[in-house]
Protein backbone atom coordinates (compact mmCIF):
# COMPACT_ATOMS: atom_id res chain seq x y z
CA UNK A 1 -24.96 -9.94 18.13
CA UNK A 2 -25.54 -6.65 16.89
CA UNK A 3 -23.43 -4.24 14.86
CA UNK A 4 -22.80 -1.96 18.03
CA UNK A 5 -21.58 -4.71 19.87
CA UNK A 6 -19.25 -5.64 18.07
CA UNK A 7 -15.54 -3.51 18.54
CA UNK A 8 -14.41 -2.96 15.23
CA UNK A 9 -10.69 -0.93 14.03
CA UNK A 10 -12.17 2.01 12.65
CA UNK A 11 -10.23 4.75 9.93
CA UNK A 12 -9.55 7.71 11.95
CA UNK A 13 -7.09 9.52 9.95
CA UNK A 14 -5.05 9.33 6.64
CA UNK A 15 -2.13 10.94 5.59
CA UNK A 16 0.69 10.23 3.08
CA UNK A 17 3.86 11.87 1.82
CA UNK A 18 5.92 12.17 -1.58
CA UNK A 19 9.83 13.05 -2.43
CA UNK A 20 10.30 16.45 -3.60
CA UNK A 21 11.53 15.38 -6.68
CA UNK A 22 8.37 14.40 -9.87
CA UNK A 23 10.26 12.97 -12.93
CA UNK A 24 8.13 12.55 -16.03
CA UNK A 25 8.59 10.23 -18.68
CA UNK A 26 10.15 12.41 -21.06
CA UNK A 27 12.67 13.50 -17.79
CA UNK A 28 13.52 9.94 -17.75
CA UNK A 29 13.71 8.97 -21.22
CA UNK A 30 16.52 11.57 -20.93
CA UNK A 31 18.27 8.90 -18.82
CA UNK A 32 16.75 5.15 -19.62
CA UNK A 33 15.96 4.33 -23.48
CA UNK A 34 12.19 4.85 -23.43
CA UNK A 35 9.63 7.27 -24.68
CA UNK A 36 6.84 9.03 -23.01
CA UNK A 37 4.84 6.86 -25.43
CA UNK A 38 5.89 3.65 -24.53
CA UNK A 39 5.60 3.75 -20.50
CA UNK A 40 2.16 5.64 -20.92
CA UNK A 41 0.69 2.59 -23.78
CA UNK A 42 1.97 -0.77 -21.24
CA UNK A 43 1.53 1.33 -17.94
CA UNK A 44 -0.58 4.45 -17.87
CA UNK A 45 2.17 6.59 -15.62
CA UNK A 46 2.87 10.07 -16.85
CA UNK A 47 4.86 10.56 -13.60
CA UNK A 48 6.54 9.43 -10.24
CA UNK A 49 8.02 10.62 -7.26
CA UNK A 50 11.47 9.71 -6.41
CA UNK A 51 13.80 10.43 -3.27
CA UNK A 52 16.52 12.39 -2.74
CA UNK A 53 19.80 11.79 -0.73
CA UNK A 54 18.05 13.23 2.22
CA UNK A 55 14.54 11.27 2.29
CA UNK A 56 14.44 7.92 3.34
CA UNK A 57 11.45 5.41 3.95
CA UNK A 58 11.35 6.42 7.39
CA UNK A 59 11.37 10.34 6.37
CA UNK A 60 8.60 9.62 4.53
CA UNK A 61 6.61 7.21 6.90
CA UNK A 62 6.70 9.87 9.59
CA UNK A 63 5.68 12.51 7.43
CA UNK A 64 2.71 10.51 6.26
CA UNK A 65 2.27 9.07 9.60
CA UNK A 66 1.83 12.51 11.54
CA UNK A 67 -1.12 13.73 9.07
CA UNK A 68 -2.82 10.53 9.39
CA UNK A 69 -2.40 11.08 13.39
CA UNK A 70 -3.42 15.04 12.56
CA UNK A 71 -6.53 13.91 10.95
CA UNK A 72 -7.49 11.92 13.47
CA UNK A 73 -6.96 14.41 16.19
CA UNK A 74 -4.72 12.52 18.40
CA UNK A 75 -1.17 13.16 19.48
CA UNK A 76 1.92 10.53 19.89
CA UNK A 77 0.96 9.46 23.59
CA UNK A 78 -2.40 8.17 22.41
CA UNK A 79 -0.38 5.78 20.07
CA UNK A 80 0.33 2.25 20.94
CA UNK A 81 0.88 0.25 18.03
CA UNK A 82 2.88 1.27 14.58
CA UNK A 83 3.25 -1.79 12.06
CA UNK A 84 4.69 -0.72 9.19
CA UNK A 85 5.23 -2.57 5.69
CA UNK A 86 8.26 -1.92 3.38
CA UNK A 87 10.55 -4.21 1.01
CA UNK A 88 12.95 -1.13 1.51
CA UNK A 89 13.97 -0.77 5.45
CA UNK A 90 16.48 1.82 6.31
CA UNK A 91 18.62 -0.42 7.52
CA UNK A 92 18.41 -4.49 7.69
CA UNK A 93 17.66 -4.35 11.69
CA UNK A 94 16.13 -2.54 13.48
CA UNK A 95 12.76 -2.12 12.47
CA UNK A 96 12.10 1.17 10.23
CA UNK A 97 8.80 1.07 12.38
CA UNK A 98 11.07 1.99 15.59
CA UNK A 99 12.97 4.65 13.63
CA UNK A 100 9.38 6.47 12.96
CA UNK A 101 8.16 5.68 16.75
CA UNK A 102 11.17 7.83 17.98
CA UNK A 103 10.45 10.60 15.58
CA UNK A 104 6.74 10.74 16.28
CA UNK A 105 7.86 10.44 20.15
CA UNK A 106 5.83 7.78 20.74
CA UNK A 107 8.67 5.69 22.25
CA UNK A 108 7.53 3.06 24.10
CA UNK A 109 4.25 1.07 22.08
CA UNK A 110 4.67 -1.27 19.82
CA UNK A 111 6.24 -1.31 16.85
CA UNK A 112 7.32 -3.70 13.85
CA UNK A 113 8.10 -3.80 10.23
CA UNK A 114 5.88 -6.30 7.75
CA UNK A 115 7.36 -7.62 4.57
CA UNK A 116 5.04 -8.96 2.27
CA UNK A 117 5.94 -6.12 -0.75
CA UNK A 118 2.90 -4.30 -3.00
CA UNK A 119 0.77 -6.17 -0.65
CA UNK A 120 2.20 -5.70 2.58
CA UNK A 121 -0.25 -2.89 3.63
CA UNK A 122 -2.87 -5.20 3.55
CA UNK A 123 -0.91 -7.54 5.82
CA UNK A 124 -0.13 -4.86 8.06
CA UNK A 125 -3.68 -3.78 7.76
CA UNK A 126 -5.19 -7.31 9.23
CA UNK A 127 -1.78 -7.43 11.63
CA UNK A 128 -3.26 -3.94 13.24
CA UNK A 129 -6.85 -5.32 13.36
CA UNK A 130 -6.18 -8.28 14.96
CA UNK A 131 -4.40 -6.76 17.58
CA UNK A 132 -7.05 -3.78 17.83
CA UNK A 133 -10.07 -6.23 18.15
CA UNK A 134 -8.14 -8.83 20.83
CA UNK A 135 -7.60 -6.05 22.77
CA UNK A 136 -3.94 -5.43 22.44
CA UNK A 137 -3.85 -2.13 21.33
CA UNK A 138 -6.55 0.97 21.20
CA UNK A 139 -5.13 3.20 18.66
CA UNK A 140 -2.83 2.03 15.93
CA UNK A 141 -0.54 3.54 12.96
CA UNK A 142 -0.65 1.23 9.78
CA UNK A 143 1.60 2.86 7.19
CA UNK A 144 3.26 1.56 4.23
CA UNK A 145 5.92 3.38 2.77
CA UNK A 146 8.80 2.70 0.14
CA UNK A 147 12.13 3.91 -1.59
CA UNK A 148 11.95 1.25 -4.64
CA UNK A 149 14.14 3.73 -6.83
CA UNK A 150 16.97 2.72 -4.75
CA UNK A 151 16.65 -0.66 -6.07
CA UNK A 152 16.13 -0.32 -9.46
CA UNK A 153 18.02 -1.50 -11.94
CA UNK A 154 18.15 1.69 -14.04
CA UNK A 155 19.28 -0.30 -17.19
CA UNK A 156 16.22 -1.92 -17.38
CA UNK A 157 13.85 -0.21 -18.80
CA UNK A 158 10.83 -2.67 -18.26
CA UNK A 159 10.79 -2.25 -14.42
CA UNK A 160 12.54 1.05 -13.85
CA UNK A 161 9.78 3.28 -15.73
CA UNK A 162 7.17 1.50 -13.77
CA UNK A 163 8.60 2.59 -9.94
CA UNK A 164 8.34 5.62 -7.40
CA UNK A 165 8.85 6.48 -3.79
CA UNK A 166 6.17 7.73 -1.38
CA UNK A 167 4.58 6.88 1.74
CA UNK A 168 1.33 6.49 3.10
CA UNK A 169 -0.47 5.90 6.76
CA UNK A 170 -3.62 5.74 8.35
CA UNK A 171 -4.78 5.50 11.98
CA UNK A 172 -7.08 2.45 13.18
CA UNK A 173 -8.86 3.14 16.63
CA UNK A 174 -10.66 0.50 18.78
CA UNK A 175 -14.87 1.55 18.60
CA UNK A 176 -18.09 -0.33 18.69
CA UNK A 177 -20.68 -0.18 15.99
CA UNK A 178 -21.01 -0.92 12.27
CA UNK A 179 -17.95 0.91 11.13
CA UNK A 180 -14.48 -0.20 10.48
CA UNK A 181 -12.53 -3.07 9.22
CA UNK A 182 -16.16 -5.61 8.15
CA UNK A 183 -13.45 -8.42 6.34
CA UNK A 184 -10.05 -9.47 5.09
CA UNK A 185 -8.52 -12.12 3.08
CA UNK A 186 -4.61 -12.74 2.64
CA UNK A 187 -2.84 -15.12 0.81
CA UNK A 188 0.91 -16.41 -0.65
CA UNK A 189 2.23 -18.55 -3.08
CA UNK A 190 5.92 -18.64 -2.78
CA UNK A 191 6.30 -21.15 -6.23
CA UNK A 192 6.54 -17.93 -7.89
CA UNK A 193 9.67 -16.28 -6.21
CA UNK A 194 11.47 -16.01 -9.51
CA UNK A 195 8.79 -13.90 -11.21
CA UNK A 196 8.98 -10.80 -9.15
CA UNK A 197 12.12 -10.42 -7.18
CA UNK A 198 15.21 -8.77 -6.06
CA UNK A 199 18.43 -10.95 -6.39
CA UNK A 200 20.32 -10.02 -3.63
CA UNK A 201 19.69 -10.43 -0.06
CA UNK A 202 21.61 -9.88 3.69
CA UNK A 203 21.17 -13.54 4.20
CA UNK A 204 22.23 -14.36 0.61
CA UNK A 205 24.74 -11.80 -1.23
CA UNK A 206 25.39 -9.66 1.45
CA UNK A 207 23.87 -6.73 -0.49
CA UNK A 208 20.86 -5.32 -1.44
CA UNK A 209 20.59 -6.07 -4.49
CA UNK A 210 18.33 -4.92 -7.46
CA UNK A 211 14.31 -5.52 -8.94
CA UNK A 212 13.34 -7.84 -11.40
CA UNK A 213 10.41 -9.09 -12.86
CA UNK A 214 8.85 -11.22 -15.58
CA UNK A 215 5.98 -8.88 -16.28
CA UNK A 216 3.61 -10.86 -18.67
CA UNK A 217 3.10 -13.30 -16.03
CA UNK A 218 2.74 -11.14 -13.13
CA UNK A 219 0.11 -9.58 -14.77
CA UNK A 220 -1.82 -12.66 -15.34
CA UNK A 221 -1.57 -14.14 -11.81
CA UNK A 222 -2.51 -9.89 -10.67
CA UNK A 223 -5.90 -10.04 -12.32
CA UNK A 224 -6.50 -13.56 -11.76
CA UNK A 225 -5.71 -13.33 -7.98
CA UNK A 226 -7.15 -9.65 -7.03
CA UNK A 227 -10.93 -10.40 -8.94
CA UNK A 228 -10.77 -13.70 -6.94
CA UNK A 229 -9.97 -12.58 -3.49
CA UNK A 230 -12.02 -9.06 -3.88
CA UNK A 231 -15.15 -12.27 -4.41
CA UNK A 232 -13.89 -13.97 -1.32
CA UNK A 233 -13.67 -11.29 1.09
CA UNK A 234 -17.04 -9.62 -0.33
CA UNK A 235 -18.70 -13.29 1.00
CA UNK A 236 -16.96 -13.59 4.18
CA UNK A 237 -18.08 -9.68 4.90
CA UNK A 238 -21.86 -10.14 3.52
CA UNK A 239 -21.51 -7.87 0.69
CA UNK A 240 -21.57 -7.72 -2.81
CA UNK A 241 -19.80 -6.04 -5.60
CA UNK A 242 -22.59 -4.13 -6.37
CA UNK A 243 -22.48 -2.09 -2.45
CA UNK A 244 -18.83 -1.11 -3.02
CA UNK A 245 -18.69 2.56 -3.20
CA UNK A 246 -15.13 2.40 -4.27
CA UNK A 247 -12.39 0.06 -5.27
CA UNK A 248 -9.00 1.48 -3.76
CA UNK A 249 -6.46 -1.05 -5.65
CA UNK A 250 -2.54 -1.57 -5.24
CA UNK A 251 -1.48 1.34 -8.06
CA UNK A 252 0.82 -1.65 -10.02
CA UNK A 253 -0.01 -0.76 -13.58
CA UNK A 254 -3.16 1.09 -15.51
CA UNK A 255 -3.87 -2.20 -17.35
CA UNK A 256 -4.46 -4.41 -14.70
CA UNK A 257 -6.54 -2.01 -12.76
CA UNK A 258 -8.80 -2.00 -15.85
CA UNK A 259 -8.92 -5.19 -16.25
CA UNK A 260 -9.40 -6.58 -12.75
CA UNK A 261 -12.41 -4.19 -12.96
CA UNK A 262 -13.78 -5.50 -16.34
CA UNK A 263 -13.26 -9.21 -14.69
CA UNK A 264 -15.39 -7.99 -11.62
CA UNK A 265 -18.15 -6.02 -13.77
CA UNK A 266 -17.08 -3.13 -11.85
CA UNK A 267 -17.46 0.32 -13.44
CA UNK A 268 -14.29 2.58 -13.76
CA UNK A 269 -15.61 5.43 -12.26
CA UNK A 270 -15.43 3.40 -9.51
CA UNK A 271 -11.97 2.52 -9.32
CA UNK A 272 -9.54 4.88 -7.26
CA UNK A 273 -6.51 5.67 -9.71
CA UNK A 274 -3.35 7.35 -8.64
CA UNK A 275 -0.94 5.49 -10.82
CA UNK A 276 -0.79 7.71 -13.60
CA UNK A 277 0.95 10.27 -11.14
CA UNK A 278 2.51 7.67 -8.67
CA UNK A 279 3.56 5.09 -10.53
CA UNK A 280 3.75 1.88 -8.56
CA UNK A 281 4.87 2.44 -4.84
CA UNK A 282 4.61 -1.40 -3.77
CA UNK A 283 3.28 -1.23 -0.09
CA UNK A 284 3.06 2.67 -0.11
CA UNK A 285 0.09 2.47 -3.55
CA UNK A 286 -2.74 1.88 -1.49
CA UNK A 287 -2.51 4.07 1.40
CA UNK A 288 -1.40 6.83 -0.83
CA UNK A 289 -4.56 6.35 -3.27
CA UNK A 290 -6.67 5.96 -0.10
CA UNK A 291 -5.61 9.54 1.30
CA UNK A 292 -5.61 11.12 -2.08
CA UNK A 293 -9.49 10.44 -2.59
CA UNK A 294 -10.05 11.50 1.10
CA UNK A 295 -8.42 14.53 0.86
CA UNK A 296 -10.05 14.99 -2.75
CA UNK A 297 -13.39 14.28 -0.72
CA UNK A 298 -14.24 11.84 -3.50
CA UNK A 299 -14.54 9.57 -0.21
CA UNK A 300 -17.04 9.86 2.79
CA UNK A 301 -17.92 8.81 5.45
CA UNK A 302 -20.67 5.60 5.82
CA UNK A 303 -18.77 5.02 2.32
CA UNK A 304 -17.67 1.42 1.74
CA UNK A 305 -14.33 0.50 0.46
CA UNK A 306 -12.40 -2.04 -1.15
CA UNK A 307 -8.72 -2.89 -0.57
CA UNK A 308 -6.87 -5.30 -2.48
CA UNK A 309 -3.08 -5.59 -3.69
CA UNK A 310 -0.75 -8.35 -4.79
CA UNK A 311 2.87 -8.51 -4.68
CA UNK A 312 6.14 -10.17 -4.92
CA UNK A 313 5.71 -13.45 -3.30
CA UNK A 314 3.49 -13.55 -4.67
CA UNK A 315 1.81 -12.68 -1.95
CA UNK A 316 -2.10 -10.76 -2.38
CA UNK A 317 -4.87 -9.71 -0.11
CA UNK A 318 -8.21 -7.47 -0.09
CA UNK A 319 -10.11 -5.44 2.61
CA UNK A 320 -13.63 -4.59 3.13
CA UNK A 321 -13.47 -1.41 4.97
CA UNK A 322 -16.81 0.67 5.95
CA UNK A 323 -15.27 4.21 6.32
């Protein structure tokens, strides 16, 4: 079968969104016992985004939402499918996806939250695709978006530097040809629960609770996992690492972006980083980066792209993506 028979969910549109409020390091080591030193030698982040009373996950997913839907030239009625992927609803039920729908005024399509944390863009990514290339939708809204400052545990200062808020979206449409999602490979291991966490629940505590993490160790299962499933999904799409144009990876932490790359033999220049001014956004990293080097025009079209993020779960995934 050829490539132009072959209906495909193509990028239409990106867009993403960020609190009002930047704090640097040397804002926060005003409030947290830290230096600007220490956060920028384990992490690389100089700065991140974080909400005020007023902006909420769903604030922020519609914002990001409508300039993806801008870019793509297409207005709420032409929208019948928005999965979005948070570990920080607005509420417990209903869906934060529904909350966006009725903003955007495209009441009526689809729409459902995904909770698979840093790496549940890429789950609602394949979730969007699937439902693009059976035929159950034509135009789709994948956004990931997150308020992880609201649980923090400000007293720690190993997981608190290393959050922000933000939001980001794009727009999948339904096309034939040689364009679009090529590949994607997801995975989850839940005998790691107690290494990246929050320890309270609605089904549990009966609160929300607040982060924590064993960081040494999620970084060792990070770059083990990501260079192994970036591999996989190369094969199952018929590429190799040497065709990727760019490697658009879940913005967790400077170090293992660097190293995943070094594992891969990939070259740096190569390696979309937004981190530094981000921080880690869980679901939101990846869309944001991905917008950020579109709008930068680092990114064209014909380009091809690589997706990948793992998260609390641990759950991890990748995406070959010809833009």
């Amino acid at each position: 079968m050829s490539d132009n028979a072959i209906l495909r969910s193509v990028i239409k549109g990106t867009g993403s969104a960020l609190p009002r409020t930047r704090v640097s390091n040397a804002e926060l080591s005003k409030r947290v016992d830290t230096t600007d030193e220490w956060i920028v030698e384990r992490t690389g982040i100089h700065f991140r985004h974080i909400a005020e009373d007023d902006e909420t996950t769903s604030s922020l997913a519609t914002e990001a939402a409508q300039k993806a839907m801008d870019a793509a030239g297409l207005v709420s009625s032409d929208i019948d499918l928005i999965v979005l992927a948070t570990a920080t609803p607005d509420q417990t039920f209903p869906a934060t996806a529904t909350i966006v729908q009725d903003r955007l005024g495209c009441n009526g399509c689809v729409a459902f939250d995904v909770a698979a944390v840093c790496s549940g863009f890429l789950y609602a990514l394949s979730v969007a695709d699937s439902m693009i290339r059976t035929g159950a939708a034509k135009h789709a809204l994948v956004i990931g978006a997150e308020t992880f400052s609201r649980i923090l545990d400000w007293e720690d200062r190993a997981t608190c530097v290393l959050f922000g808020d933000g939001a980001g979206a794009i727009v999948l449409s339904a096309e034939f040809g040689d364009k679009g999602i090529l590949g994607t490979r997801l995975h989850a291991d839940g005998a790691h629960n107690q290494l990246l966490y929050v320890d309270g629940g609605a089904g549990t505590t009966g609160t929300v609770g607040k982060l924590r993490m064993k960081g040494r160790e999620v970084f060792r299962h990070a770059v083990v996992n990501l260079a192994s499933v970036l591999r996989e999904v190369l094969e199952e799409s018929g590429q190799s690492i040497d065709s990727i144009d760019w490697l658009i990876p879940h913005q967790a932490n400077a170090r293992i972006l660097d190293a995943t790359a070094k594992k891969l033999g990939m070259p740096a220049e190569k390696v979309i980083k937004t981190v530094d001014v981000h921080a880690n956004t869980s679901a939101a990293s990846v869309p944001l980066a991905l917008d950020t080097a579109v709008r930068d025009h680092r990114i064209k079209r014909d380009d091809l792209l690589v997706l990948e993020a793992m998260g609390g779960g641990f759950t991890w995934g990748a995406s070959v993506i010809r833009y």
